[in-house]
C-alpha atoms as a PDB file:
ATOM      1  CA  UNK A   1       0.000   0.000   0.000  1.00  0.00           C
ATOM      2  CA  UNK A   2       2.660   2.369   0.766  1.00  0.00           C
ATOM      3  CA  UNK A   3       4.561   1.451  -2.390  1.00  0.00           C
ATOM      4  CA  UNK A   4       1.765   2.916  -4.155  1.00  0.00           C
ATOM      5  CA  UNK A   5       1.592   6.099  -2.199  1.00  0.00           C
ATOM      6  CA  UNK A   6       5.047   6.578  -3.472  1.00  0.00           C
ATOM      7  CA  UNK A   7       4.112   6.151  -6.684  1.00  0.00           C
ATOM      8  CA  UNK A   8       1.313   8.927  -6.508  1.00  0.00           C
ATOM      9  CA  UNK A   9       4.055  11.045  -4.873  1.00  0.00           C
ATOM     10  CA  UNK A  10       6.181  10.541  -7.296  1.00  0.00           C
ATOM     11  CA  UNK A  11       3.632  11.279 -10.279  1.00  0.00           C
ATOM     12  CA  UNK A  12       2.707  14.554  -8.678  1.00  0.00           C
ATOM     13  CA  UNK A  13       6.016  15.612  -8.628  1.00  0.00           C
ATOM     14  CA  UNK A  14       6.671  15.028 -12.298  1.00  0.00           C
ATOM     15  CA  UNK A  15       3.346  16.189 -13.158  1.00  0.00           C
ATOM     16  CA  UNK A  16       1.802  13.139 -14.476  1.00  0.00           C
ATOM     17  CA  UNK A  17      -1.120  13.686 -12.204  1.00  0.00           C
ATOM     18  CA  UNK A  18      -3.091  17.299 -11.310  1.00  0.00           C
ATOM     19  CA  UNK A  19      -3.421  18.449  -7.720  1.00  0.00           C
ATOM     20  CA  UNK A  20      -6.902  18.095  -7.969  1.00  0.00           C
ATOM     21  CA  UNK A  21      -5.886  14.316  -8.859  1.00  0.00           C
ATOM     22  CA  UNK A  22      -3.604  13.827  -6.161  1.00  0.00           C
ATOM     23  CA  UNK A  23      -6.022  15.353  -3.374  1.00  0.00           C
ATOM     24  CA  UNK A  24      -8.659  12.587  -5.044  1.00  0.00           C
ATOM     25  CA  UNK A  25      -6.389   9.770  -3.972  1.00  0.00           C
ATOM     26  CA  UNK A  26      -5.407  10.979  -0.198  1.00  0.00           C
ATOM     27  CA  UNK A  27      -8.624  11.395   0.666  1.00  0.00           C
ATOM     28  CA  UNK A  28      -9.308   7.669  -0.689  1.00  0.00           C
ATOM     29  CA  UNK A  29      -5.739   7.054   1.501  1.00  0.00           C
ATOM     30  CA  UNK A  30      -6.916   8.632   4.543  1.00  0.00           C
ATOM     31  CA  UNK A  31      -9.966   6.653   4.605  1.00  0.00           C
ATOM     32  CA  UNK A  32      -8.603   3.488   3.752  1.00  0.00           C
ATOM     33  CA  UNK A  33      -5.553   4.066   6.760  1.00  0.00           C
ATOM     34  CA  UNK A  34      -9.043   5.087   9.293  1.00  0.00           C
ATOM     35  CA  UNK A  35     -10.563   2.255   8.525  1.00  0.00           C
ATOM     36  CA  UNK A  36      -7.390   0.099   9.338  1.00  0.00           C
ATOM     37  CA  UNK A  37      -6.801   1.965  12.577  1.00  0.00           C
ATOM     38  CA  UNK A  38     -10.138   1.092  13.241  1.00  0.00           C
ATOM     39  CA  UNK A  39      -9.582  -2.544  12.471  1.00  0.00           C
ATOM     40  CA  UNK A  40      -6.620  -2.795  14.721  1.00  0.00           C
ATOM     41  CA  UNK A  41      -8.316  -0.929  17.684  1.00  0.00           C
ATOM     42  CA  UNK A  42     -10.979  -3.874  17.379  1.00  0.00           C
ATOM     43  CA  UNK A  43      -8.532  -6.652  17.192  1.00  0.00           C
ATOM     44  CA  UNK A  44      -6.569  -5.473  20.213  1.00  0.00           C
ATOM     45  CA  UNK A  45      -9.506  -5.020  22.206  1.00  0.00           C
ATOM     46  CA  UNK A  46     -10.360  -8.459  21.648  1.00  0.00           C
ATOM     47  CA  UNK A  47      -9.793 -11.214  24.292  1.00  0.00           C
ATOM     48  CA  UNK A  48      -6.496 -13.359  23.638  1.00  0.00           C
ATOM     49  CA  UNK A  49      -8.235 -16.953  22.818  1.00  0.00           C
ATOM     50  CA  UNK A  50      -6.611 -19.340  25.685  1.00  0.00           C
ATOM     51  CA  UNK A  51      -4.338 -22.381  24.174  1.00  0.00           C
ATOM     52  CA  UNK A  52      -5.962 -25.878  25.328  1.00  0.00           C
ATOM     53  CA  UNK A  53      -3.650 -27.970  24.390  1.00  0.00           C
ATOM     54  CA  UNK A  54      -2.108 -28.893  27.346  1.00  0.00           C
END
């Protein structure tokens, strides 16, 4: 995911891509890293399932 950030980066600074373009794509980024905050918040609030195999 982050490779392609750079990538988008990278095209706005060679102008292969508008600023209107580029401001398209980090709100789409900004959402997609939320929503795996969000994910992660959930996961670690989970309970750690105990091993049975004892």
């Amino acid at each position: 995911m982050f490779s392609k950030f750079e990538s988008v980066v990278n095209a706005l600074d060679y102008d292969q891509i508008t600023p209107e373009s580029f401001q398209s794509f980090t709100f789409t980024w900004e959402a997609a890293i939320a929503a795996f905050r969000d994910r992660r918040s959930t996961l670690m609030a989970q309970p750690t399932p105990i091993s049975k195999s004892q």
